[in-house]
N, C-alpha and C. Protein backbone atom coordinates (compact mmCIF):
# COMPACT_ATOMS: atom_id res chain seq x y z
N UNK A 1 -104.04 64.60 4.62
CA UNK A 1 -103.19 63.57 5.19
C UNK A 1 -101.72 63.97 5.06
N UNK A 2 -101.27 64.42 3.95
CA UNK A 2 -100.00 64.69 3.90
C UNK A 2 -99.61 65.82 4.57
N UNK A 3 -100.59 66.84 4.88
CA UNK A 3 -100.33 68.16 5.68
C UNK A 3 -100.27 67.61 7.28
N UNK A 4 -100.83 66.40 7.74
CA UNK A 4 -100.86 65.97 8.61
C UNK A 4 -99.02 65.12 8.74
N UNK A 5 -98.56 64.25 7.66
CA UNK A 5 -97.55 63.97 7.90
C UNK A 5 -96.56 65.02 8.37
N UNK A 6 -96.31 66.22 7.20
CA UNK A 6 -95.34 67.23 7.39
C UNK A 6 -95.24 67.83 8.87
N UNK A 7 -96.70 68.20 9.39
CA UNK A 7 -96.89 68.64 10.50
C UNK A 7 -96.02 67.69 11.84
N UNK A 8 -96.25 66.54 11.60
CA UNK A 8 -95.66 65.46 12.36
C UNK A 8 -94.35 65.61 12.17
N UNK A 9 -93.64 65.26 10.69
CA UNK A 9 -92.41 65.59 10.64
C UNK A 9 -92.09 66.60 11.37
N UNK A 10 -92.21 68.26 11.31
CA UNK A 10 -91.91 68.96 11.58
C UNK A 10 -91.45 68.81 13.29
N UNK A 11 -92.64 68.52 14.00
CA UNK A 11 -92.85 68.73 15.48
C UNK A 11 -91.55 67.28 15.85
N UNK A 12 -91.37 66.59 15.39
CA UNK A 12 -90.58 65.10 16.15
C UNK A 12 -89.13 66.29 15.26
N UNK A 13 -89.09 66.65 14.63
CA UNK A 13 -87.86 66.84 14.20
C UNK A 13 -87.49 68.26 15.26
N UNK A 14 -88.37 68.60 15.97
CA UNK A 14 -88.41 70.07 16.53
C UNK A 14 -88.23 69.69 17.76
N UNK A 15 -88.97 68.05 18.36
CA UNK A 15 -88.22 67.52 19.48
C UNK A 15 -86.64 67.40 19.57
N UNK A 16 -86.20 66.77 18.04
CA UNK A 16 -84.98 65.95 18.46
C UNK A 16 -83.54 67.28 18.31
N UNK A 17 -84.55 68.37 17.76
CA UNK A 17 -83.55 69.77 18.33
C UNK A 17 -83.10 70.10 19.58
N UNK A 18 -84.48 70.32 19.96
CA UNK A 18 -84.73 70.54 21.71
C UNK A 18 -83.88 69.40 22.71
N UNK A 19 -84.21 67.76 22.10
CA UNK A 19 -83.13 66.99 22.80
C UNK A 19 -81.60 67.46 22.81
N UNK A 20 -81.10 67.76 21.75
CA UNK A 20 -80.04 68.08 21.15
C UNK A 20 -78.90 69.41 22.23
N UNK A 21 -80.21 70.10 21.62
CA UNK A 21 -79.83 71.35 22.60
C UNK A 21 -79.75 71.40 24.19
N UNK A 22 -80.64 70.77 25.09
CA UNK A 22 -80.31 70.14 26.27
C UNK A 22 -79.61 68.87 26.63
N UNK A 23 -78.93 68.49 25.59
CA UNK A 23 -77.90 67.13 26.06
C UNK A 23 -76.84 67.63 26.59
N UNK A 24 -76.05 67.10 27.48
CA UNK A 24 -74.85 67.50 28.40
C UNK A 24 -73.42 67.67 27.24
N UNK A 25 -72.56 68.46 27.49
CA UNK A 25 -71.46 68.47 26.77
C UNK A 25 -71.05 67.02 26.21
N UNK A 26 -70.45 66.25 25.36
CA UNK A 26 -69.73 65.25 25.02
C UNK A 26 -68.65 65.48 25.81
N UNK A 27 -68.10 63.87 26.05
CA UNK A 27 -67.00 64.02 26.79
C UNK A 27 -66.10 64.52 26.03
N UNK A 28 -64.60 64.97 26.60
CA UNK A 28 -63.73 65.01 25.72
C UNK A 28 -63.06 63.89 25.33
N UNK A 29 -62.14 64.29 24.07
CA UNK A 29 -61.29 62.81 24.11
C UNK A 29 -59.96 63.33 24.63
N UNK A 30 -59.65 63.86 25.38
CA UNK A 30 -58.15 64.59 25.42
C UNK A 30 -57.20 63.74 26.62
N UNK A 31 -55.68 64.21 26.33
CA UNK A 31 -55.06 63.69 27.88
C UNK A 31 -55.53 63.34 28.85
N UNK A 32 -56.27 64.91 29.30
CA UNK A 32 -56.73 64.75 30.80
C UNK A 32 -57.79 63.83 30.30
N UNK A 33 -59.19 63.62 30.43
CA UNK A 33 -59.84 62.64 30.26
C UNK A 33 -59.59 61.37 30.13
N UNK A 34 -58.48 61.08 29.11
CA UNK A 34 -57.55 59.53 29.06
C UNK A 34 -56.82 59.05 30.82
N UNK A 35 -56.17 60.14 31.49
CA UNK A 35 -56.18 59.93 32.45
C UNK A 35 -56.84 59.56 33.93
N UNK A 36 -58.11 60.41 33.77
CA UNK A 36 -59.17 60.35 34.42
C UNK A 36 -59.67 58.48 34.48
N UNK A 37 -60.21 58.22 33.24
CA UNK A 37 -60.61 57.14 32.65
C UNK A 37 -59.57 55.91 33.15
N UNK A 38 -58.31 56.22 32.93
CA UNK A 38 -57.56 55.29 33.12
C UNK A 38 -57.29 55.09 34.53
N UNK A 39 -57.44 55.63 35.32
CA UNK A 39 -57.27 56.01 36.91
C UNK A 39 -57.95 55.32 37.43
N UNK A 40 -59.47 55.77 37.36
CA UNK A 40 -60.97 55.10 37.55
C UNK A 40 -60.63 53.91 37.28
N UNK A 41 -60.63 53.28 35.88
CA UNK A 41 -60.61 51.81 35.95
C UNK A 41 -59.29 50.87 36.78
N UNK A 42 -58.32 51.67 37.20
CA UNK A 42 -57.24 51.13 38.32
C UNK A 42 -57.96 51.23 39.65
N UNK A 43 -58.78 52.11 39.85
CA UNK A 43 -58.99 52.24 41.06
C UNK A 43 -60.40 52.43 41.54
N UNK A 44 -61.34 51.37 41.17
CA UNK A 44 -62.48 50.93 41.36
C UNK A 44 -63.41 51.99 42.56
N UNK A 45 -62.54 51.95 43.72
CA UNK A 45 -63.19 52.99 44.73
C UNK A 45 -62.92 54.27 44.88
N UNK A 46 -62.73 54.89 43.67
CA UNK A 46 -62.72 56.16 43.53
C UNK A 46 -64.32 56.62 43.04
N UNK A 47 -65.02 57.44 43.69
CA UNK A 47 -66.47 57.93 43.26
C UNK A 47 -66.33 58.61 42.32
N UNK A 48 -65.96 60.14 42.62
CA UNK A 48 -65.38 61.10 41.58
C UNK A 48 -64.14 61.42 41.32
N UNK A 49 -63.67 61.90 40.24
CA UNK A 49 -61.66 61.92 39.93
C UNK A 49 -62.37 63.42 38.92
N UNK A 50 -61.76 64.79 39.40
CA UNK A 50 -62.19 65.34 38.49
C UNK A 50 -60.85 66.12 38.09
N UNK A 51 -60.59 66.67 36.99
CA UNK A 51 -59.30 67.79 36.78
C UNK A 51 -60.00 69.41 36.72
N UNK A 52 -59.08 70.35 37.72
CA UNK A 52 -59.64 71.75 37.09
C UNK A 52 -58.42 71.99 36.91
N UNK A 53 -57.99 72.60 35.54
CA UNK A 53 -56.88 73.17 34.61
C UNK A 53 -57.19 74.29 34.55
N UNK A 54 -55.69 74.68 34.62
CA UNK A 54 -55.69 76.97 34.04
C UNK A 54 -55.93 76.75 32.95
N UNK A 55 -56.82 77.40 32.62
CA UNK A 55 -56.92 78.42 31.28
C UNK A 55 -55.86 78.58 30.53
N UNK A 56 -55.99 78.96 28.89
CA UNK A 56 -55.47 78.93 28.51
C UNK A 56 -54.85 80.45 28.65
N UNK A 57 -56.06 81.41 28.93
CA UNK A 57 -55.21 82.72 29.29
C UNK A 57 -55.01 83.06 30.64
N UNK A 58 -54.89 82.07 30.99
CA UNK A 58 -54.95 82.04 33.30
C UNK A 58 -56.33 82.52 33.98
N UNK A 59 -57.00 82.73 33.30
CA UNK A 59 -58.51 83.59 34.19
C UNK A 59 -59.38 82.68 34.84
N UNK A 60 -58.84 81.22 34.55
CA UNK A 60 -59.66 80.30 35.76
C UNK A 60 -59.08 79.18 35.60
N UNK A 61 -59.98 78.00 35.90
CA UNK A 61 -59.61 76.66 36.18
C UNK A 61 -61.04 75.97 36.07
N UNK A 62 -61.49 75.71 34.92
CA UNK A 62 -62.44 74.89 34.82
C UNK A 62 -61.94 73.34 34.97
N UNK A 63 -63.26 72.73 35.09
CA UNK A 63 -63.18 71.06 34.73
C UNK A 63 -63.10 70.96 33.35
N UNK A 64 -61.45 70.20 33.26
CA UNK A 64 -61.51 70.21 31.53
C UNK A 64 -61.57 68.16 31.78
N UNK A 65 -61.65 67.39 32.62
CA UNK A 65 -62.08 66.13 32.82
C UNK A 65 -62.71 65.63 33.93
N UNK A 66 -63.38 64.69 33.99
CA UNK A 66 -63.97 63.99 34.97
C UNK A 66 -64.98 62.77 35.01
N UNK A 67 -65.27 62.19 35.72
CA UNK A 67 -66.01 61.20 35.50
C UNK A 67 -68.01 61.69 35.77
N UNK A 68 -67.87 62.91 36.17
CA UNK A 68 -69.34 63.15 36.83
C UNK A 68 -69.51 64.15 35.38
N UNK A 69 -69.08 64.91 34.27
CA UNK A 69 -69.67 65.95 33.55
C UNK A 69 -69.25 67.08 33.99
N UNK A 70 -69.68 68.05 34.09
CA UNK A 70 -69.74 69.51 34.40
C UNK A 70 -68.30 69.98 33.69
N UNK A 71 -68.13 69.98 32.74
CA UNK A 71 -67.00 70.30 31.99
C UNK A 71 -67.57 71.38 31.32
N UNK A 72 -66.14 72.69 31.92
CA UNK A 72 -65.82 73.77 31.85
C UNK A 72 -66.91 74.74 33.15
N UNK A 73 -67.36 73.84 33.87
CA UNK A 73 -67.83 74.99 35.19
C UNK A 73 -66.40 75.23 36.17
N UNK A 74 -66.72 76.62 36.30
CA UNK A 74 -65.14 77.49 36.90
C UNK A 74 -65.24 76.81 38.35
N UNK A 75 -63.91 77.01 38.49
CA UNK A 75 -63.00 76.50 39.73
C UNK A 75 -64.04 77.60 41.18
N UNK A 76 -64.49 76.91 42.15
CA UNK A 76 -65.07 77.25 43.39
C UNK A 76 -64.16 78.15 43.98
N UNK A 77 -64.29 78.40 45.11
CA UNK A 77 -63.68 78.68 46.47
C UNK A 77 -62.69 77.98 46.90
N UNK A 78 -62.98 76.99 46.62
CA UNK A 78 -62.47 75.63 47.95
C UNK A 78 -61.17 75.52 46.89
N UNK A 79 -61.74 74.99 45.11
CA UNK A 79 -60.75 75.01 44.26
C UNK A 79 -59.65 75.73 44.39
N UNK A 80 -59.78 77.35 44.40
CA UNK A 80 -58.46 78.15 44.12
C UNK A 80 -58.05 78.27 45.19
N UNK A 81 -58.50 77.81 46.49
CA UNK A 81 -57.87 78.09 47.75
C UNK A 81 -56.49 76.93 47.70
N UNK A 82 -57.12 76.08 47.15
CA UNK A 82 -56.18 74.66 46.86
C UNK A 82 -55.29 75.14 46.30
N UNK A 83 -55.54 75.51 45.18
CA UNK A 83 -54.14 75.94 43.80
C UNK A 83 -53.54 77.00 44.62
N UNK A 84 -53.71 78.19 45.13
CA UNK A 84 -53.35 79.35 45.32
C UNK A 84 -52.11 78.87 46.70
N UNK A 85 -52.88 78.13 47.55
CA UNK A 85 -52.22 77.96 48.87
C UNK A 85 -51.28 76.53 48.82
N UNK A 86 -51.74 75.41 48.25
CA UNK A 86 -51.10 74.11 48.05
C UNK A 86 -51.49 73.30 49.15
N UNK A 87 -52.37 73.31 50.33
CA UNK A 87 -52.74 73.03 50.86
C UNK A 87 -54.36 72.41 50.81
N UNK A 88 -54.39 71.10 50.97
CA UNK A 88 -55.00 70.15 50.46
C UNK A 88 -56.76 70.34 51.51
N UNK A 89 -58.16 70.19 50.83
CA UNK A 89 -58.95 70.29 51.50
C UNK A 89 -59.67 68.93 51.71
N UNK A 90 -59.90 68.68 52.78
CA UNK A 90 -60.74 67.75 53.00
C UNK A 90 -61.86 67.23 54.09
N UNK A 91 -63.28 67.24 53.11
CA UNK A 91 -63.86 67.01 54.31
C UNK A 91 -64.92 66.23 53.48
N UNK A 92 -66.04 65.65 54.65
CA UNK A 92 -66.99 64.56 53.88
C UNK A 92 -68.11 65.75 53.65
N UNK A 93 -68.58 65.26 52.52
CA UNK A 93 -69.70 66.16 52.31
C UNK A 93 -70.87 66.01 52.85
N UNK A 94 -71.98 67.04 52.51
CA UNK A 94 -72.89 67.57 53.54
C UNK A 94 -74.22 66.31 53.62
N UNK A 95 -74.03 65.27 53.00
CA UNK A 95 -74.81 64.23 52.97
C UNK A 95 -74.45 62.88 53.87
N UNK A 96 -72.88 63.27 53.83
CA UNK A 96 -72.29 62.18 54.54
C UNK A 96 -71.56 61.57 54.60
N UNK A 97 -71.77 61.33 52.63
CA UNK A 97 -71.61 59.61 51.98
C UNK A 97 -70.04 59.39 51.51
N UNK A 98 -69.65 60.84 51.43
CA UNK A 98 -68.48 60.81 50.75
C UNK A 98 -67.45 61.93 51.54
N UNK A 99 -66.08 61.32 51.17
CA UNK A 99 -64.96 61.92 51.39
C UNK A 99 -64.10 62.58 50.32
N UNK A 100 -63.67 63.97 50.11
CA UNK A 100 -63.67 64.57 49.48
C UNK A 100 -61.91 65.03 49.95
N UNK A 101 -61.35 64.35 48.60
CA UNK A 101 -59.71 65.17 49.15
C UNK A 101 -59.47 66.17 47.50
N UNK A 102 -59.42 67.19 48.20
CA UNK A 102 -59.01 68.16 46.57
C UNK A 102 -57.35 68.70 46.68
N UNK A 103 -56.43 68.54 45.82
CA UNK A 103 -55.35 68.73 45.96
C UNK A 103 -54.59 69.75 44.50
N UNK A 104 -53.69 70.36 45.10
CA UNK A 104 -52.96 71.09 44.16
C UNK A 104 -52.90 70.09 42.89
N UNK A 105 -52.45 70.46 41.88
CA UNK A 105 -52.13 69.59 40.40
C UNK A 105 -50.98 69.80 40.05
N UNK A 106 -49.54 68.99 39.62
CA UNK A 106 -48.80 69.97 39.54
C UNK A 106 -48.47 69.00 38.03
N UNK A 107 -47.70 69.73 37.11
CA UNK A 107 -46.64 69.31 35.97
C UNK A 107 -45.79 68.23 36.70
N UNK A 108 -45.08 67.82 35.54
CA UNK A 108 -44.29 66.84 35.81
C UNK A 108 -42.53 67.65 36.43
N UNK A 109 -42.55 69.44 35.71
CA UNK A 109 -41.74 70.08 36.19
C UNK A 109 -41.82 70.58 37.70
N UNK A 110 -43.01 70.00 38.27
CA UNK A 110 -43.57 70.73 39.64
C UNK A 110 -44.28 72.02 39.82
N UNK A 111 -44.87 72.77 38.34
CA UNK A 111 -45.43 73.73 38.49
C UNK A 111 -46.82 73.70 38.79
N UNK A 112 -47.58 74.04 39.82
CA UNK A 112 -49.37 74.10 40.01
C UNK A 112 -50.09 74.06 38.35
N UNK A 113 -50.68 73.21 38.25
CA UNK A 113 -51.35 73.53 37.00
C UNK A 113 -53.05 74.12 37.06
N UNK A 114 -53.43 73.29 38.80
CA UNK A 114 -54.79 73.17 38.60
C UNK A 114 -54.98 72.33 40.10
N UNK A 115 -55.86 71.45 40.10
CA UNK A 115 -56.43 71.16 41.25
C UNK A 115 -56.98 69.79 40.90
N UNK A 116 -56.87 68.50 41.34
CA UNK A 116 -57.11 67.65 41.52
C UNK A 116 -58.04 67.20 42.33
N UNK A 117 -59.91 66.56 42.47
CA UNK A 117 -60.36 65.97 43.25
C UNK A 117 -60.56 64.75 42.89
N UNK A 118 -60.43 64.11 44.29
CA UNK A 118 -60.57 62.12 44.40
C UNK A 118 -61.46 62.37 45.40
N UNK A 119 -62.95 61.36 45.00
CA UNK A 119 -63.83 61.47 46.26
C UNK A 119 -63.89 59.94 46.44
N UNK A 120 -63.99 59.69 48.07
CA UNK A 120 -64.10 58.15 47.65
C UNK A 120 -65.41 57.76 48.99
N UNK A 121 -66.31 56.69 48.63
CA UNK A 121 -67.46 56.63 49.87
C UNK A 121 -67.12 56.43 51.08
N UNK A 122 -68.11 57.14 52.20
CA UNK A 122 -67.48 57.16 53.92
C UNK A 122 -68.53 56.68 54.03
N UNK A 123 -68.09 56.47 55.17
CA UNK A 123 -69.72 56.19 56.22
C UNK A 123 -68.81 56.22 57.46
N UNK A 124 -68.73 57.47 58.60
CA UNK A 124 -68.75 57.27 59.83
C UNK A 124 -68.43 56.34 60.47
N UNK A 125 -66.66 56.87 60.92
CA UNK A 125 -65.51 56.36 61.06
C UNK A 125 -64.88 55.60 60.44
N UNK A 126 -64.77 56.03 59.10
CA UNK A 126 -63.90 55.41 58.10
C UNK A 126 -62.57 56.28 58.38
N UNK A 127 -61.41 55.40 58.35
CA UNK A 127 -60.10 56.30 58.36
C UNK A 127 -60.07 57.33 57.36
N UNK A 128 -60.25 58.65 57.44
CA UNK A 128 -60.14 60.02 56.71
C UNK A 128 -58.68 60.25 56.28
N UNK A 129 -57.57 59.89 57.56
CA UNK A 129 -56.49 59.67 57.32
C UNK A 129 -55.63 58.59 55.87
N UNK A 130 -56.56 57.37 56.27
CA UNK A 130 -56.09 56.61 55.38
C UNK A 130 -56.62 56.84 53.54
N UNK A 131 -57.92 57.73 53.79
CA UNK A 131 -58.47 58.24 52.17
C UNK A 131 -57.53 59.02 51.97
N UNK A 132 -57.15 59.86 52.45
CA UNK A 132 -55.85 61.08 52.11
C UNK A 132 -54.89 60.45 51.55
N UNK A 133 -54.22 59.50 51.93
CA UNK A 133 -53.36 59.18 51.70
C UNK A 133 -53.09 58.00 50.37
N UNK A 134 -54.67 57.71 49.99
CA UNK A 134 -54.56 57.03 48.92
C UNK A 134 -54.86 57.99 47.66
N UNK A 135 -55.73 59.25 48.36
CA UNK A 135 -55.74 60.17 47.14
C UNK A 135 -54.21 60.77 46.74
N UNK A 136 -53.44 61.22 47.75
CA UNK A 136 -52.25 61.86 47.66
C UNK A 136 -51.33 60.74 46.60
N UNK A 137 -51.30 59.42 46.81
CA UNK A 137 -50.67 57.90 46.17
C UNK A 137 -51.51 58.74 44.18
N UNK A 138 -52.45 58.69 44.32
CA UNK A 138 -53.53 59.16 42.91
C UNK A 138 -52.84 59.70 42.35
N UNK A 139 -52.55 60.97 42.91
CA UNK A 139 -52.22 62.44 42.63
C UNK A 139 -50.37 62.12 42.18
N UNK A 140 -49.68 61.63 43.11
CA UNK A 140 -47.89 60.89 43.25
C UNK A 140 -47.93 60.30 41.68
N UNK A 141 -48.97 59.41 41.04
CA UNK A 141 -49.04 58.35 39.93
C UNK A 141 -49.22 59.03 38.67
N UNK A 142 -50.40 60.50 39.25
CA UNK A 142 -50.39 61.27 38.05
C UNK A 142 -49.37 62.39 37.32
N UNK A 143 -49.18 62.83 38.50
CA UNK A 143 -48.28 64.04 37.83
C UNK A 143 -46.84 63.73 36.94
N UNK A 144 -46.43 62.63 36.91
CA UNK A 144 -45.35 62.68 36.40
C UNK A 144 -45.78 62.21 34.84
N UNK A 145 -47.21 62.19 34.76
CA UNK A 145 -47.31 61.99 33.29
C UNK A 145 -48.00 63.55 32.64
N UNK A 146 -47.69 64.22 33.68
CA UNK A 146 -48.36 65.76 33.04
C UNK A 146 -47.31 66.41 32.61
N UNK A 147 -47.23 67.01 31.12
CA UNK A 147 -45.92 67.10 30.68
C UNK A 147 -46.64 69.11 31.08
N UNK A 148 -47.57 69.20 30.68
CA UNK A 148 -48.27 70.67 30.95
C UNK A 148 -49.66 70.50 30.93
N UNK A 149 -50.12 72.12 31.21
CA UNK A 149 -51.57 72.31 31.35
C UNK A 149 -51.91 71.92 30.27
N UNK A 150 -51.34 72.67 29.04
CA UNK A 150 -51.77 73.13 27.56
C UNK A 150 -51.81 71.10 27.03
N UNK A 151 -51.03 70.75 27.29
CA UNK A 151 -50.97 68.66 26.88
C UNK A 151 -52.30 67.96 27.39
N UNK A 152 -52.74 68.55 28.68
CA UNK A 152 -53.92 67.91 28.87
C UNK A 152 -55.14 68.37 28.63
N UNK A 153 -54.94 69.21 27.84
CA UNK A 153 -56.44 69.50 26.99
C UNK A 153 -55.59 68.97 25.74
N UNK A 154 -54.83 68.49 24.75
CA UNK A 154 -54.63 67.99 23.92
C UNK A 154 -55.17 66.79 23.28
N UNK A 155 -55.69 66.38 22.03
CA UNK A 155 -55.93 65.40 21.82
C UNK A 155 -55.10 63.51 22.59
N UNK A 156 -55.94 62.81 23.07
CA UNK A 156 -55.44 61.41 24.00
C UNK A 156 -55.27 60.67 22.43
């Protein structure tokens, strides 16, 4: 009986590893995230609000916040085309549902830090014009509280 308990112990304690080990990153608690968070709850119809930040040694631009997870997957195509060029992408994605504006990130000195996305729900003929322009309003509200890259991975 007791070789039977241990055995049990062992295996539930060998689950709650395995849970452990496949649980998603913890959020952060940092700037960017405080911002993210605080955004979202101003602005109810925002779907996704994500940040991709340079590196600390410049070699990319992961998600260091967001409301969907994927924190620290590297900056796309679409991403560095944004940062690199300053020119804003937008289109609804391949399902439909959503409108997708990704925009340069800049400091509060005006330097690119990273890349900003605001997705907010479409449905076929929703003004595209008028989402732009409330993401761009997002983006106007944030930057002047970005003192740098290196502040928004800092403890919030």
């Amino acid at each position: 009986m007791r070789a039977l308990s241990l055995l049990t112990l062992a295996f539930v304690s060998a689950l709650a590893l395995c849970a452990q080990s496949a649980a998603p990153p913890a959020k952060p608690h940092t700037v960017a995230q405080k911002l993210v968070d605080e955004t979202l709850a101003g602005h109810p119809d925002i779907v996704i609000l994500v940040f991709h930040i340079v590196s600390a040694d410049a070699s990319d631009y992961p998600i260091v916040a967001s409301n969907i997870g994927r924190y620290g997957k590297k900056a796309d195509e679409d991403d560095l085309r944004v940062i690199k060029t300053g020119q804003p992408n937008l289109e609804v994605n391949a399902t439909g549902n959503h409108f997708e504006v990704e925009m340069a990130l800049h400091d509060k000195s005006g330097k690119v830090i990273g890349a900003l996305a605001v997705v907010y729900n479409y449905k076929n003929g929703d003004d595209k014009d008028a989402l732009h322009r409330k993401a761009e309003k997002i983006r106007a509200g944030l930057e002047p509280r970005v003192a740098s890259a290196a502040a928004l991975n800092g403890p919030a």
